[in-house]
C-alpha atoms as a PDB file:
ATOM      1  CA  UNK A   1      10.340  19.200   5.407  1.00  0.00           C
ATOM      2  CA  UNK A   2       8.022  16.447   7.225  1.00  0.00           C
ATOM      3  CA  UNK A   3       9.550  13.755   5.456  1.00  0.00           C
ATOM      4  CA  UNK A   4      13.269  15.255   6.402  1.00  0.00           C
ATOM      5  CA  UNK A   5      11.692  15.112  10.067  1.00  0.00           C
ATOM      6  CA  UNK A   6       9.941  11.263   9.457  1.00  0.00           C
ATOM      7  CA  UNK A   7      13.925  10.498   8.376  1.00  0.00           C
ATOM      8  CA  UNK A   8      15.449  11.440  11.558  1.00  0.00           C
ATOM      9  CA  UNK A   9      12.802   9.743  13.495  1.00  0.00           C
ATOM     10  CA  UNK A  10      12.209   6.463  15.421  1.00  0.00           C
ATOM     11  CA  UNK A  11       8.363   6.668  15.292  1.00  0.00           C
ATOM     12  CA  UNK A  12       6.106   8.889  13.798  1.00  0.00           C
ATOM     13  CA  UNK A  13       2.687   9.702  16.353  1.00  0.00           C
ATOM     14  CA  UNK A  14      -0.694  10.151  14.316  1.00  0.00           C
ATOM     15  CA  UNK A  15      -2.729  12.719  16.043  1.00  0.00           C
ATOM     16  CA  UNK A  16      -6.419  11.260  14.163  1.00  0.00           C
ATOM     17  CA  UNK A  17      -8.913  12.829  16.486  1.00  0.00           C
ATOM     18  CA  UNK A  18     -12.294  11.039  15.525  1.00  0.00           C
ATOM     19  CA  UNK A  19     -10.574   8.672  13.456  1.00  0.00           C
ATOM     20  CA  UNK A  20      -9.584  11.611  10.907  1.00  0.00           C
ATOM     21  CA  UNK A  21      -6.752  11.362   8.675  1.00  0.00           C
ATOM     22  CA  UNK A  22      -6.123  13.807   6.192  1.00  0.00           C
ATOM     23  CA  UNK A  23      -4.085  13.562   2.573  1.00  0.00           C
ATOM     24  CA  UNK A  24      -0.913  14.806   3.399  1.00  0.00           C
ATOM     25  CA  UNK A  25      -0.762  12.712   6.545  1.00  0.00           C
ATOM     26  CA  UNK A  26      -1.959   9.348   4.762  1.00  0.00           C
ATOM     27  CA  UNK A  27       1.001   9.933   2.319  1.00  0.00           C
ATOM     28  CA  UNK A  28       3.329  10.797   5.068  1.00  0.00           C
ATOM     29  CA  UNK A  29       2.396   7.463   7.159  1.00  0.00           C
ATOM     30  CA  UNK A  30       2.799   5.535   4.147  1.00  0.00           C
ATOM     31  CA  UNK A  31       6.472   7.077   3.892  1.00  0.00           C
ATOM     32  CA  UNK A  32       7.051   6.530   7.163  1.00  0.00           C
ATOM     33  CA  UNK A  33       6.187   2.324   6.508  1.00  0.00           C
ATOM     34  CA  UNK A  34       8.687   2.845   3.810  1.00  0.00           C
ATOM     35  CA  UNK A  35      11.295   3.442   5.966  1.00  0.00           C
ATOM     36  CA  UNK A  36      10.660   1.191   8.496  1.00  0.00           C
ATOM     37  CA  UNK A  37       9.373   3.451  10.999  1.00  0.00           C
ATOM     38  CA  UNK A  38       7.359   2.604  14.100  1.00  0.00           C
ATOM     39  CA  UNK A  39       3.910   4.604  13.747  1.00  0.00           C
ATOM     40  CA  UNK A  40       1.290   5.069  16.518  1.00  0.00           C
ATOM     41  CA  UNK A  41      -2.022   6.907  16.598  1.00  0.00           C
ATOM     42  CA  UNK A  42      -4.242   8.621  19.107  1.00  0.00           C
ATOM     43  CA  UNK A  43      -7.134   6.578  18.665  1.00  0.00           C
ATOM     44  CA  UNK A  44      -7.369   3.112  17.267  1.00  0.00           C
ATOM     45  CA  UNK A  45      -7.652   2.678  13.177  1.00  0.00           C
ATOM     46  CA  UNK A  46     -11.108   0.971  11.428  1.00  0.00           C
END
């Protein structure tokens, strides 16, 4: 279902409190890239 959301989406918005990504959410970013999508985080990446 989060990649049917990522589809009908302009930008996806990383909630990484602490720099924290988990699993799910690194695969669903890297979905997001493949389909062009504009992705933004909370706090900056390392």
């Amino acid at each position: 279902m989060h990649k049917q959301k990522i589809d009908m989406s302009d930008e996806i918005y990383v909630i990484n409190i602490g720099g924290y990504i988990g699993e799910s959410t690194k695969t669903e970013i890297e979905y997001a890239k493949t389909k062009g999508k504009k992705i933004s985080y909370i706090e900056s990446i390392k």
